[in-house]
Protein backbone atom coordinates (compact mmCIF):
# COMPACT_ATOMS: atom_id res chain seq x y z
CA UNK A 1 35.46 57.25 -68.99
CA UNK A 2 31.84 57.40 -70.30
CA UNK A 3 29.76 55.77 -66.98
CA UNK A 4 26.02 54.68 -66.76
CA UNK A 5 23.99 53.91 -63.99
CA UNK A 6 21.43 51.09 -63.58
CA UNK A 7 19.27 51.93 -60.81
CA UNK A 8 19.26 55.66 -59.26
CA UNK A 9 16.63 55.06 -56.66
CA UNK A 10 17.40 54.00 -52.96
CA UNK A 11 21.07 53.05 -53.04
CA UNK A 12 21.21 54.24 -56.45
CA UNK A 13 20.91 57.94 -55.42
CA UNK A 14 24.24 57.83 -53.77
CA UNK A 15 25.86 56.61 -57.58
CA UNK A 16 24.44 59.24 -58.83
CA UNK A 17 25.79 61.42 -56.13
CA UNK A 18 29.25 60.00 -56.93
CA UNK A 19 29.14 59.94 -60.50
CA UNK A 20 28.55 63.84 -60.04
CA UNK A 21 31.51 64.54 -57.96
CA UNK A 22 34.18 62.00 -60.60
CA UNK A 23 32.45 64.53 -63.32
CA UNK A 24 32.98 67.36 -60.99
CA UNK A 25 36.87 65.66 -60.73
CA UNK A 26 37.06 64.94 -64.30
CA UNK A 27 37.66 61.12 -63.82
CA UNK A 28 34.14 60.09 -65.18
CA UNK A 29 31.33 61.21 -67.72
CA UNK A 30 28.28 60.36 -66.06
CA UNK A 31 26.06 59.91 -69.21
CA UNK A 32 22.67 58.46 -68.47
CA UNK A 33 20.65 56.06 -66.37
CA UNK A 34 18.53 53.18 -66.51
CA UNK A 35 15.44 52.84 -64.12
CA UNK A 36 11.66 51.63 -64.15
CA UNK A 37 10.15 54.54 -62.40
CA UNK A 38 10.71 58.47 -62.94
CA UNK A 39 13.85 59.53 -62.07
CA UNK A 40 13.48 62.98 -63.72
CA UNK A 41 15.63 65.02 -60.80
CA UNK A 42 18.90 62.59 -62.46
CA UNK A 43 21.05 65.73 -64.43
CA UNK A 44 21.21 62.72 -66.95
CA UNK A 45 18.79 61.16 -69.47
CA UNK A 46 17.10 58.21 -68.60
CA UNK A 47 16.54 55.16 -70.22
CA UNK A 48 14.05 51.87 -70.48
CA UNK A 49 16.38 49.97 -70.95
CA UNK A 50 20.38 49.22 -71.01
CA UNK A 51 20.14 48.22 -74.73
CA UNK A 52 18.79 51.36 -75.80
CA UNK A 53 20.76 53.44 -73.53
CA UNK A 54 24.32 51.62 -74.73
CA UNK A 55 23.04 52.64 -78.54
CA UNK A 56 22.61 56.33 -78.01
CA UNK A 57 25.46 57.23 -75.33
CA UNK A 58 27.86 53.93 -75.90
CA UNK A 59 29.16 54.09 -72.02
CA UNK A 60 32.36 52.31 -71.27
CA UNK A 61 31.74 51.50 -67.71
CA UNK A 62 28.28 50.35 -66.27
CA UNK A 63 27.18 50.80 -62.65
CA UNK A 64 24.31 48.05 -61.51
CA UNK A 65 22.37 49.16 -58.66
CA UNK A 66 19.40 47.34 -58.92
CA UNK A 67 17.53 44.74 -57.23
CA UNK A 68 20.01 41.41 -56.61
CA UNK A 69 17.76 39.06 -58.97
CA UNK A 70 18.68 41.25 -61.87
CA UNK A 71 22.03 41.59 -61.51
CA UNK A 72 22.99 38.23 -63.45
CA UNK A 73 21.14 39.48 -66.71
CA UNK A 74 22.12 42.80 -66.21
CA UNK A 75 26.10 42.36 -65.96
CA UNK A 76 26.08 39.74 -68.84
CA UNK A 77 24.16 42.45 -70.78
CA UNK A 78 26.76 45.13 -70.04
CA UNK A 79 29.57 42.55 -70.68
CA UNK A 80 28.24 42.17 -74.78
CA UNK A 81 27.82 45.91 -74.78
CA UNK A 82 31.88 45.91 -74.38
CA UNK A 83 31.38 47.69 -70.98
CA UNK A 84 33.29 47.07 -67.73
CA UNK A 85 30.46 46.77 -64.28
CA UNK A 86 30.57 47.69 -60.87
CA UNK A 87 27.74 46.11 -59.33
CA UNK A 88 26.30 46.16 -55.90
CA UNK A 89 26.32 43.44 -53.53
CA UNK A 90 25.14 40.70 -53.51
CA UNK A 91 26.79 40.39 -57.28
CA UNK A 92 25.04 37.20 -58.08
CA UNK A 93 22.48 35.12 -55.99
CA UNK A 94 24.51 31.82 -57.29
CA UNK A 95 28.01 30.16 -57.90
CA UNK A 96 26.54 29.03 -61.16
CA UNK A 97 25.67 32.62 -62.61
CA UNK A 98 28.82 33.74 -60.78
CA UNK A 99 30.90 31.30 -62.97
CA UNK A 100 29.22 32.46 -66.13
CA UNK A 101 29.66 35.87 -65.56
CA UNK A 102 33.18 35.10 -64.50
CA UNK A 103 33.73 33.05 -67.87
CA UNK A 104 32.36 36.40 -70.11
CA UNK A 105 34.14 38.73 -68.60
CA UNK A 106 37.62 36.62 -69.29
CA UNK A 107 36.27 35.65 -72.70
CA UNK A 108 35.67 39.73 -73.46
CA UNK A 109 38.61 40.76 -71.80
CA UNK A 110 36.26 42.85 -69.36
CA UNK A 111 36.35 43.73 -65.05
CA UNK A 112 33.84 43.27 -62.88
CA UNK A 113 33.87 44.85 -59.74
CA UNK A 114 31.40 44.46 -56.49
CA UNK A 115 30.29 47.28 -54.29
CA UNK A 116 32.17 45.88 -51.04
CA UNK A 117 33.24 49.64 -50.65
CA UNK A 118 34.95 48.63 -47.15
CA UNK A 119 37.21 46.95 -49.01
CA UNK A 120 38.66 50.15 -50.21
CA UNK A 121 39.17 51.50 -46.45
CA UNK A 122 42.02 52.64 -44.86
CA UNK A 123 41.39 50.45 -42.08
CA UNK A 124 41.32 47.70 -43.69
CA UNK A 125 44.34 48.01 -45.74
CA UNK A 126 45.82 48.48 -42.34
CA UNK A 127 44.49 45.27 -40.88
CA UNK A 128 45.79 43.29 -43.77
CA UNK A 129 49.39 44.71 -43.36
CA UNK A 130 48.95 43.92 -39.46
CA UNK A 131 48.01 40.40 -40.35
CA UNK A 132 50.37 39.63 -43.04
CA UNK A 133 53.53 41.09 -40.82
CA UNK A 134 52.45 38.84 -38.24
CA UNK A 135 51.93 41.50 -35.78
CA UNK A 136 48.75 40.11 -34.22
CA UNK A 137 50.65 36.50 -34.10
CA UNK A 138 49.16 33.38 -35.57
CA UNK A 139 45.17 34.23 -36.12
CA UNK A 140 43.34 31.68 -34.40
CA UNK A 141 39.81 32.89 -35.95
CA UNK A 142 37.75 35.80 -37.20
CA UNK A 143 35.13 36.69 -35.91
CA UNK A 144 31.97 39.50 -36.47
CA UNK A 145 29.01 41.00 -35.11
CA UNK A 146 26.43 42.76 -37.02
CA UNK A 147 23.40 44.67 -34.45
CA UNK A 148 20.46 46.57 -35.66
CA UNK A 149 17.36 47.62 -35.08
CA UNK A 150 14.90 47.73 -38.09
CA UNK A 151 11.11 48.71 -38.16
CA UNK A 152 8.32 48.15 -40.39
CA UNK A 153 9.16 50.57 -42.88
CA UNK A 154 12.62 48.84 -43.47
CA UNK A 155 10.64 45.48 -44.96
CA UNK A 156 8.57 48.25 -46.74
CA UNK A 157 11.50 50.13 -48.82
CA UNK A 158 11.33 46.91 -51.92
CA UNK A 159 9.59 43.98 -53.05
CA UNK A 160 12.15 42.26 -52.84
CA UNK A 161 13.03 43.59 -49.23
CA UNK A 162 12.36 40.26 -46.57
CA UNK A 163 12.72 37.34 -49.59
CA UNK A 164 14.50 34.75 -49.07
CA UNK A 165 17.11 34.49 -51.78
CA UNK A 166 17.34 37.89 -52.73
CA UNK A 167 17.16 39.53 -48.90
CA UNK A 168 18.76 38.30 -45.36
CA UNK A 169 21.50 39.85 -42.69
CA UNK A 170 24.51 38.03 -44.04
CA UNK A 171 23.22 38.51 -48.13
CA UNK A 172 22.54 42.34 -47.88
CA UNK A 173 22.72 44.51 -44.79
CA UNK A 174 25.52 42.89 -43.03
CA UNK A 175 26.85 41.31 -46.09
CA UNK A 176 30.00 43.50 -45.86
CA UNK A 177 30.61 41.71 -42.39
CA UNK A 178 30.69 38.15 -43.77
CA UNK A 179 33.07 39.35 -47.24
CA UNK A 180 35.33 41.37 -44.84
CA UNK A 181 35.72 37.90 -42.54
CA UNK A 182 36.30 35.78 -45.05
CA UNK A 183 38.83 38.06 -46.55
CA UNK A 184 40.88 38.39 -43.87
CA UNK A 185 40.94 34.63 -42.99
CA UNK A 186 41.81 34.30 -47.16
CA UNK A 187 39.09 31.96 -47.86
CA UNK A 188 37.07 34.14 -50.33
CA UNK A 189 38.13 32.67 -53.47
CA UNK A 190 37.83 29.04 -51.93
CA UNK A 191 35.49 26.41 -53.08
CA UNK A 192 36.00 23.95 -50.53
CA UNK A 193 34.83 25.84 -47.44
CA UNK A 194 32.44 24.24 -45.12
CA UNK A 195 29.45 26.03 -44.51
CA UNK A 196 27.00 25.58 -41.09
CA UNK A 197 24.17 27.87 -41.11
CA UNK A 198 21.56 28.89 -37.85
CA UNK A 199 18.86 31.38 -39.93
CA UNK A 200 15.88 32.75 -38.07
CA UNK A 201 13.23 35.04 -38.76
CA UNK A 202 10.84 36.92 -36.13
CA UNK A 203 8.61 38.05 -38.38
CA UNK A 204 6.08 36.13 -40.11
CA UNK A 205 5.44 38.68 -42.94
CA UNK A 206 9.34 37.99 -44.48
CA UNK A 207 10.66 34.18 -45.84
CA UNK A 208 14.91 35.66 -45.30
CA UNK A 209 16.19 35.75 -42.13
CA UNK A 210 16.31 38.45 -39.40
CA UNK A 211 18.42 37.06 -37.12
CA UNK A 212 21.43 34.19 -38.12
CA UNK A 213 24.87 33.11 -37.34
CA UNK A 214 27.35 31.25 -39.98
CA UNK A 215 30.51 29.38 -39.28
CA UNK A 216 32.74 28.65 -42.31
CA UNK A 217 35.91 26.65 -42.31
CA UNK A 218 38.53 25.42 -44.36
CA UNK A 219 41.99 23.35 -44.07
CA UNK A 220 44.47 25.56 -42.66
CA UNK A 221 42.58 28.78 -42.61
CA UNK A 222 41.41 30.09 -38.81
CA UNK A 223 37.48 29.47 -38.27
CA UNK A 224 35.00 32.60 -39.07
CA UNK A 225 31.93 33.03 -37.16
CA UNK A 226 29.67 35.58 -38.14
CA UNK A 227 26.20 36.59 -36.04
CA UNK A 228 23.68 39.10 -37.08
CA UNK A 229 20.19 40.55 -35.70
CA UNK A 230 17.95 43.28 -37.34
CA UNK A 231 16.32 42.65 -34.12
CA UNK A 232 18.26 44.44 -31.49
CA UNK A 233 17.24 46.13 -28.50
CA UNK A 234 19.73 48.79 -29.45
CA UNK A 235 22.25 49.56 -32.20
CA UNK A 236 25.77 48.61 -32.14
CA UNK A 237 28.00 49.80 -35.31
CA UNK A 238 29.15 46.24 -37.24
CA UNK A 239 32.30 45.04 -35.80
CA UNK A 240 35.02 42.18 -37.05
CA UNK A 241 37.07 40.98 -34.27
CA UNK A 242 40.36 39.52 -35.52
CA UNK A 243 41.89 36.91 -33.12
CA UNK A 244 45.56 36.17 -32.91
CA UNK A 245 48.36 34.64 -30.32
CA UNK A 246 49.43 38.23 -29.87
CA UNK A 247 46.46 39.88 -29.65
CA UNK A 248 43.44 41.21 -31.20
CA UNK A 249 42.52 44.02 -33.86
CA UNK A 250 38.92 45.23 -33.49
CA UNK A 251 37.70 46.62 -36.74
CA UNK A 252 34.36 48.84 -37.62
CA UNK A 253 34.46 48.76 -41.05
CA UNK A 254 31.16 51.56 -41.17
CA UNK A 255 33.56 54.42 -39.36
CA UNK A 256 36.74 53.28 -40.83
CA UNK A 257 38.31 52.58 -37.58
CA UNK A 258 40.61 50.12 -36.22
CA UNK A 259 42.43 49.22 -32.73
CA UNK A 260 45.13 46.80 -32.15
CA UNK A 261 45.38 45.88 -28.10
CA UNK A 262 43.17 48.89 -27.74
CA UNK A 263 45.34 51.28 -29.35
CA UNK A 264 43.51 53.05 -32.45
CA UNK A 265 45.86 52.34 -35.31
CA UNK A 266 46.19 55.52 -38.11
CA UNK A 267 45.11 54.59 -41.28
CA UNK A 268 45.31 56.00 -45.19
CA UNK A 269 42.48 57.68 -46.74
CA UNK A 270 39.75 55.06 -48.35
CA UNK A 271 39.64 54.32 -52.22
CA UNK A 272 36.34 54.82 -54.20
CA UNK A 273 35.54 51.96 -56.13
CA UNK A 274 34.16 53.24 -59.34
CA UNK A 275 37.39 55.27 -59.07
CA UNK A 276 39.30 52.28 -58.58
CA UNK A 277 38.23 50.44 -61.07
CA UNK A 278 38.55 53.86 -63.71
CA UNK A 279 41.93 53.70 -62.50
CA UNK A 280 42.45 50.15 -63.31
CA UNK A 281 41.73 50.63 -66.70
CA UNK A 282 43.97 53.06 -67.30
CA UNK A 283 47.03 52.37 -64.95
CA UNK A 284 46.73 48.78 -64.22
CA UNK A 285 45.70 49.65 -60.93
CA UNK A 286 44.80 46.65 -58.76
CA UNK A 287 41.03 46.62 -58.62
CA UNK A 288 39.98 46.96 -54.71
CA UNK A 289 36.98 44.48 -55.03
CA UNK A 290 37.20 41.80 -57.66
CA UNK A 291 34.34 39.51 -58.46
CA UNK A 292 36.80 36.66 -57.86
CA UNK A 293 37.27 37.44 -54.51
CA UNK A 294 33.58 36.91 -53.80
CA UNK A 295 33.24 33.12 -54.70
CA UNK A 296 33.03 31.87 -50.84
CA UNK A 297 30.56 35.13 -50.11
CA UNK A 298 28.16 34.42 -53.20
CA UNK A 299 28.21 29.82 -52.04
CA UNK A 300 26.55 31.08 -48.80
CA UNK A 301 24.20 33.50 -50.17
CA UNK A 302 22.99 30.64 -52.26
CA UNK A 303 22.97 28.24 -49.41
CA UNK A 304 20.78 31.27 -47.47
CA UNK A 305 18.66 31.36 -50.00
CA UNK A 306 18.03 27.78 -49.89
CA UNK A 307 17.90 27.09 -46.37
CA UNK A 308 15.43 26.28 -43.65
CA UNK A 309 14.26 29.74 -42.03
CA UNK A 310 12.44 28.75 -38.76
CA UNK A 311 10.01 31.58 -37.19
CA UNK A 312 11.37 32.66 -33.60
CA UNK A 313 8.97 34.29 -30.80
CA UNK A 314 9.46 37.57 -30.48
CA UNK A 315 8.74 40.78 -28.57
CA UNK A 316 6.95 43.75 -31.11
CA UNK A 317 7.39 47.04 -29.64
CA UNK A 318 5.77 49.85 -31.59
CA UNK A 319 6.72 49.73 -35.36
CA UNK A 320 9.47 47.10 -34.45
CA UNK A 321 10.40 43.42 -33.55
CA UNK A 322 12.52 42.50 -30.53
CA UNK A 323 14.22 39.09 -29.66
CA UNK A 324 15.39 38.87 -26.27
CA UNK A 325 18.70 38.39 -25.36
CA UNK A 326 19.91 38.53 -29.03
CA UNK A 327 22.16 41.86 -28.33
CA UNK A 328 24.76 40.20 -26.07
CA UNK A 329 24.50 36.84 -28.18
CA UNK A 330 25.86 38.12 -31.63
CA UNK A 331 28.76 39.63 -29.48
CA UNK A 332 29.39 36.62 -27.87
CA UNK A 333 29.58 34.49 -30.53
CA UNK A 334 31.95 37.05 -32.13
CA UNK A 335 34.32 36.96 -29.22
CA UNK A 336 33.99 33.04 -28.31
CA UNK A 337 34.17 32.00 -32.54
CA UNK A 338 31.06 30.41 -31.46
CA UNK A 339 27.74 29.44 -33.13
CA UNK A 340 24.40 30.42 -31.19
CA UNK A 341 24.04 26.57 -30.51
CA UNK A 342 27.12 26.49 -28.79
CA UNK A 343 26.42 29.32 -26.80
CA UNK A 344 23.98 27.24 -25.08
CA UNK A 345 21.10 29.89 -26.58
CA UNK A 346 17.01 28.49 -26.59
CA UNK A 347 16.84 28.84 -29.89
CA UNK A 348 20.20 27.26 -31.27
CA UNK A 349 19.68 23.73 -32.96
């Protein structure tokens, strides 16, 4: 299938890197991109504009990888071009434009698919088999921890890098945390979830959050608590802790790994999602990460984006910010299904 790219800079450059090896695999065309700046070291031509592009190479399959504000216009665009999108979390900043661009794509008989590429693990596959046989007994909540440590260059990378609305640890670096959680407590296509939100920010040069913790539940579905820090002391790889009457799976999504009562469970290779979705169209393969199954994900980006963001004191050492105590806190709240105000913290509400 003819594929174009939207966006080749940043996390762009590892589409194109992709798009390369399908070519290389004969699965894909890779036949030109779409980007404001100069992207001559693309092997493709580039284009102003998707329009223009569409006229001259008439892709079948469109690739958004731009910043999250454009990806409503940009998908609806592809979607009256007759093309099929993968596009990049966050898909939509809103449940309204995610109904619309739901609505097109059933109207033009299209597929959208978001980059949630854990979706497409091994490991997670695995987990979902686990859960489903009732191995891990009834699940009594999910819960996840997301722990980095981010300088100043990382609110440097994009304009749009630190706003609130577009930018924040559950919308965009640990956003794969909160879709994985409320995946595997099957809530993600819900619209009746309830939503309480603790978003904090320790630096006073960004409006999104640096630090936050969100529990979501719903009737008959086991609570998810999910607590995140770009404010660490230290580094801990993202981890979704899956609690049950007969034990607990422990799940990093980043290195594909996954242990059941401490035992590391073997898992099937992972599925590429542009693959995937090639696939779909011309097996009927089930696509790995369908825009419907990021309804709950995209109501709690919007409430994010519209929520109170309260500035935290904080510790700057060298070219980064540190808030105390905030390592062992997103753990805990991972491993009690507990919000930061419950954990007794100083700055819980």
């Amino acid at each position: 299938m003819r594929v174009a790219l939207v966006g080749a800079r940043g996390h762009g450059a590892r589409h194109v890197e992709n798009l390369v090896r399908l070519g290389h695999d004969g699965l894909a065309t890779f036949v030109g991109v779409v980007d404001v700046a100069d992207v001559a070291d693309v092997p493709v031509p580039s284009y102003p504009d998707l329009p223009s592009l569409a006229a001259e190479l008439h892709p079948e399959v469109v690739v958004v990888s731009s910043p999250p504000s454009t990806h409503r216009d940009l998908v609806l665009t592809a979607f009256e071009l007759g093309c099929d999108v993968l596009v990049e979390k966050p898909a939509v900043l809103s449940v309204t434009d995610f109904d619309e661009i739901s609505a097109m794509a059933l109207d033009r008989g299209l597929v959208c698919q978001v980059g949630f590429q854990t979706q497409g693990t091994g490991s997670y596959r695995r987990l979902c088999s686990l859960i489903g046989s009732g191995a891990l007994g009834d699940i009594t909540g999910i819960g996840a921890a997301g722990r980095w440590v981010r300088s100043d260059s990382y609110y440097e990378r994009s304009e749009w890098a630190g706003r609130q609305g577009e930018d924040g640890t559950l919308v965009n670096p640990f956003a794969h945390a909160l879709q994985n959680a409320l995946l595997l407590a099957d809530v993600e296509e819900r619209a009746d979830i309830a939503v309480e939100l603790e978003l904090y920010r320790c630096r006073d040069t960004i409006s999104a959050d640096d630090t936050a913790c969100v529990r979501v539940t719903a009737d008959g579905a086991p609570p998810v608590v999910v607590a995140t820090t770009l404010c660490a002391t230290t580094s801990l790889p993202p981890v979704v802790l899956v609690h049950g009457t007969l034990g607990q799976a422990v799940w990093w999504y980043d290195d594909d790994r996954l242990t059941v009562n401490d035992h590391r469970m073997a898992v099937a290779r992972s599925a590429d999602l542009l693959e995937n979705l090639i696939r779909h169209r011309q097996t009927g393969e089930p696509l790995v990460a369908p825009l419907a199954a990021a309804r709950a994900f995209t109501s709690i980006a919007e409430q994010c984006g519209k929520a109170d963001v309260p500035l935290l004191p904080a510790r700057r050492v060298g070219e980064r910010v540190v808030l105390d105590g905030i390592d062992e806190i997103v753990v805990r709240a991972a491993e009690k299904i507990a919000t930061f105000t419950e954990l007794g913290c100083g700055f819980g509400r």
